[in-house]
Protein backbone atom coordinates (compact mmCIF):
# COMPACT_ATOMS: atom_id res chain seq x y z
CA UNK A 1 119.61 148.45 60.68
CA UNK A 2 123.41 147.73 60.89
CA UNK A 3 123.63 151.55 59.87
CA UNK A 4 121.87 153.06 62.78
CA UNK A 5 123.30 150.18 65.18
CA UNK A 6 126.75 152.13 64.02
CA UNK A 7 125.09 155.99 64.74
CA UNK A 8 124.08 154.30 67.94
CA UNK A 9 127.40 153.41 69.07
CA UNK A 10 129.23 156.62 67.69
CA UNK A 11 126.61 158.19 69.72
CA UNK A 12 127.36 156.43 72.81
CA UNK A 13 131.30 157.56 72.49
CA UNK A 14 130.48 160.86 74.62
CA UNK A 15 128.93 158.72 77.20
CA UNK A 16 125.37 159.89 77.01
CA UNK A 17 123.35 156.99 76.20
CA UNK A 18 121.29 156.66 72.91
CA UNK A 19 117.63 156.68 74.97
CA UNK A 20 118.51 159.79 76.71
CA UNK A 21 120.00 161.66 73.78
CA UNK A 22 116.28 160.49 71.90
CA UNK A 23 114.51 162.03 74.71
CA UNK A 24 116.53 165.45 74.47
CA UNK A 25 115.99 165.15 70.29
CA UNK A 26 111.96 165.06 71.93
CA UNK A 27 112.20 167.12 73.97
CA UNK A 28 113.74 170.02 71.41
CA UNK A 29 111.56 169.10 68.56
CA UNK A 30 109.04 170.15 70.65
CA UNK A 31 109.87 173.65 71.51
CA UNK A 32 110.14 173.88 74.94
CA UNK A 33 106.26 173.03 75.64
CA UNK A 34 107.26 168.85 75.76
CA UNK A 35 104.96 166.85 78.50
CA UNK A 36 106.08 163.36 80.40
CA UNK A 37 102.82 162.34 78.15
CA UNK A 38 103.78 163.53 75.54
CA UNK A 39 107.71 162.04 75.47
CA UNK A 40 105.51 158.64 76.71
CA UNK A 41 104.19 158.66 73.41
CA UNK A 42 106.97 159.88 70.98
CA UNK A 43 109.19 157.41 72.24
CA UNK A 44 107.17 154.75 73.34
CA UNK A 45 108.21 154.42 77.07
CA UNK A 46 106.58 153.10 79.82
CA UNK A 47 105.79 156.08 82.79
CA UNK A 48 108.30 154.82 85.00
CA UNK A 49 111.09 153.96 82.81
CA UNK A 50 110.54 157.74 81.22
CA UNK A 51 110.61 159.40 85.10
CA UNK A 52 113.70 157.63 86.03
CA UNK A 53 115.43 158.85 82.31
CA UNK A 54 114.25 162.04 83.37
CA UNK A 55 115.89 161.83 86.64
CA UNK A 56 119.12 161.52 85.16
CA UNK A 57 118.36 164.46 82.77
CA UNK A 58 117.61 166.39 85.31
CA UNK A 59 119.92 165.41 87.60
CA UNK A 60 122.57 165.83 84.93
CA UNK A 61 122.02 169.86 84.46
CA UNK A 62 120.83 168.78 80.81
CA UNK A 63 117.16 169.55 81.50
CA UNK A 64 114.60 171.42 83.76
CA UNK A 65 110.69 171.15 84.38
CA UNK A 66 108.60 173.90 85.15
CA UNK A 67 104.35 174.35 85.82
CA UNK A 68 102.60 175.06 82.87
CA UNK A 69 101.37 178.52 82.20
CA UNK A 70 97.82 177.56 81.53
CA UNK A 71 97.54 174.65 83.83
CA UNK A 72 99.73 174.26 87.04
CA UNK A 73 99.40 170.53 87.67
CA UNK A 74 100.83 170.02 83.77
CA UNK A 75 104.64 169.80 84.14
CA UNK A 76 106.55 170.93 81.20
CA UNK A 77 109.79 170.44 80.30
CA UNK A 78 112.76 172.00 78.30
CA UNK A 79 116.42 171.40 77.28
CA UNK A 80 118.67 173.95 79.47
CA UNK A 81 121.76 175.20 77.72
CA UNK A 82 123.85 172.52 78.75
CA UNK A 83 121.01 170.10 77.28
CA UNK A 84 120.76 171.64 73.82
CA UNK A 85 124.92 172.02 73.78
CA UNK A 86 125.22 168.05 74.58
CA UNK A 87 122.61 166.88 72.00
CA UNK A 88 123.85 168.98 69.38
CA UNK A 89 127.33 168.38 69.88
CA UNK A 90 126.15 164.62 70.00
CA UNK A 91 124.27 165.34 66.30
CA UNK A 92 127.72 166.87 65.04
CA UNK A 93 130.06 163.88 65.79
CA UNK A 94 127.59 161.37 64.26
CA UNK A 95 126.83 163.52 61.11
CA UNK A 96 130.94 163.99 60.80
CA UNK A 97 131.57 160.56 61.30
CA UNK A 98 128.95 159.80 58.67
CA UNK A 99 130.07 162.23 56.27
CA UNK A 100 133.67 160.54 56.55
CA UNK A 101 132.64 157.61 56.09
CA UNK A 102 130.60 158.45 53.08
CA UNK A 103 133.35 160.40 51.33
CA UNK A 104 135.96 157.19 52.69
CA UNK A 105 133.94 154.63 51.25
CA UNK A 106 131.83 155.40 48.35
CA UNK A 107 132.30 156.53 44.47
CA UNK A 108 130.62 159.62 42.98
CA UNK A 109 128.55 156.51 41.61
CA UNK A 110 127.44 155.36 44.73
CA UNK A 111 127.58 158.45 46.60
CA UNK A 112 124.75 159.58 43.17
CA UNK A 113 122.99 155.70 44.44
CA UNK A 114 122.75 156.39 47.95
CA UNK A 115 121.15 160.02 47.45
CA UNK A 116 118.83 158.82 45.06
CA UNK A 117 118.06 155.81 47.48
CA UNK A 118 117.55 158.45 50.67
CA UNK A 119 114.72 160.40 48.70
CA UNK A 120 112.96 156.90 48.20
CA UNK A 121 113.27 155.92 52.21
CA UNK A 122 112.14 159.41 52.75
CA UNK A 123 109.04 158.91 50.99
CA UNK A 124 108.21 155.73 52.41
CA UNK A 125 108.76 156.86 55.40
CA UNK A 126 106.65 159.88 55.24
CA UNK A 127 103.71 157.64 53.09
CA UNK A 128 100.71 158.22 54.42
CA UNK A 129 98.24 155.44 54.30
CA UNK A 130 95.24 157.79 53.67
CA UNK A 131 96.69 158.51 50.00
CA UNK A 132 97.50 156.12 47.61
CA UNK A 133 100.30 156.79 45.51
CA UNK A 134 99.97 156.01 41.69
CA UNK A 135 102.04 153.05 40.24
């Protein structure tokens, strides 16, 4: 937790804040086809804290909504250019600050520790409850 209180705050060094740059990181991962529902539910938001986020977005240049092909009372909603440039360049200054900080702080030991210890957090997090996973 104290880890991704840090990524928060290096992410909050270009002034974007960390529940806006989430929302663009939605609203890429899903291709250009992302719904207010659909962000609702990804990032568990409440409607009207999600609208007024998107406000801002939008407001900001960093996004745009458009009717959907197939259903015109859908909205849909994409990163524009500026959008995708801020999250990414966002992405880049945490994952350099992280890989400092690795290469700062660590020995090949625990630099060989802390990638064994990722593939483990990875599986947990991707466990699915369906399958059980022999001992």
């Amino acid at each position: 937790m104290n880890l991704a209180r840090r990524l928060r705050r290096e992410a909050q060094s270009d002034d974007r804040s960390w529940t806006r740059l989430q929302l663009l990181g939605s609203i890429e991962r899903a291709g250009g086809v992302a719904t207010p529902t659909m962000l609702c539910e990804s990032e568990s938001m409440r409607s009207s804290n999600l609208a007024a986020a998107l406000r801002d977005l939008e407001n900001g240049g960093l996004i745009v909504r458009y009717p959907d092909a197939e259903d015109g009372r859908k909205v849909r909603i994409r990163l524009t250019p500026r959008g995708f440039e801020t999250l990414h360049q966002n992405i880049a200054h945490r994952e350099r600050w992280l890989s400092e900080t690795i290469r700062d702080s660590l020995t090949p030991e625990e630099y060989a520790l802390l990638l064994a210890t990722g593939q483990l957090l990875d599986r947990l997090a991707h466990h699915d409850d369906a399958c059980s996973v022999a001992k």
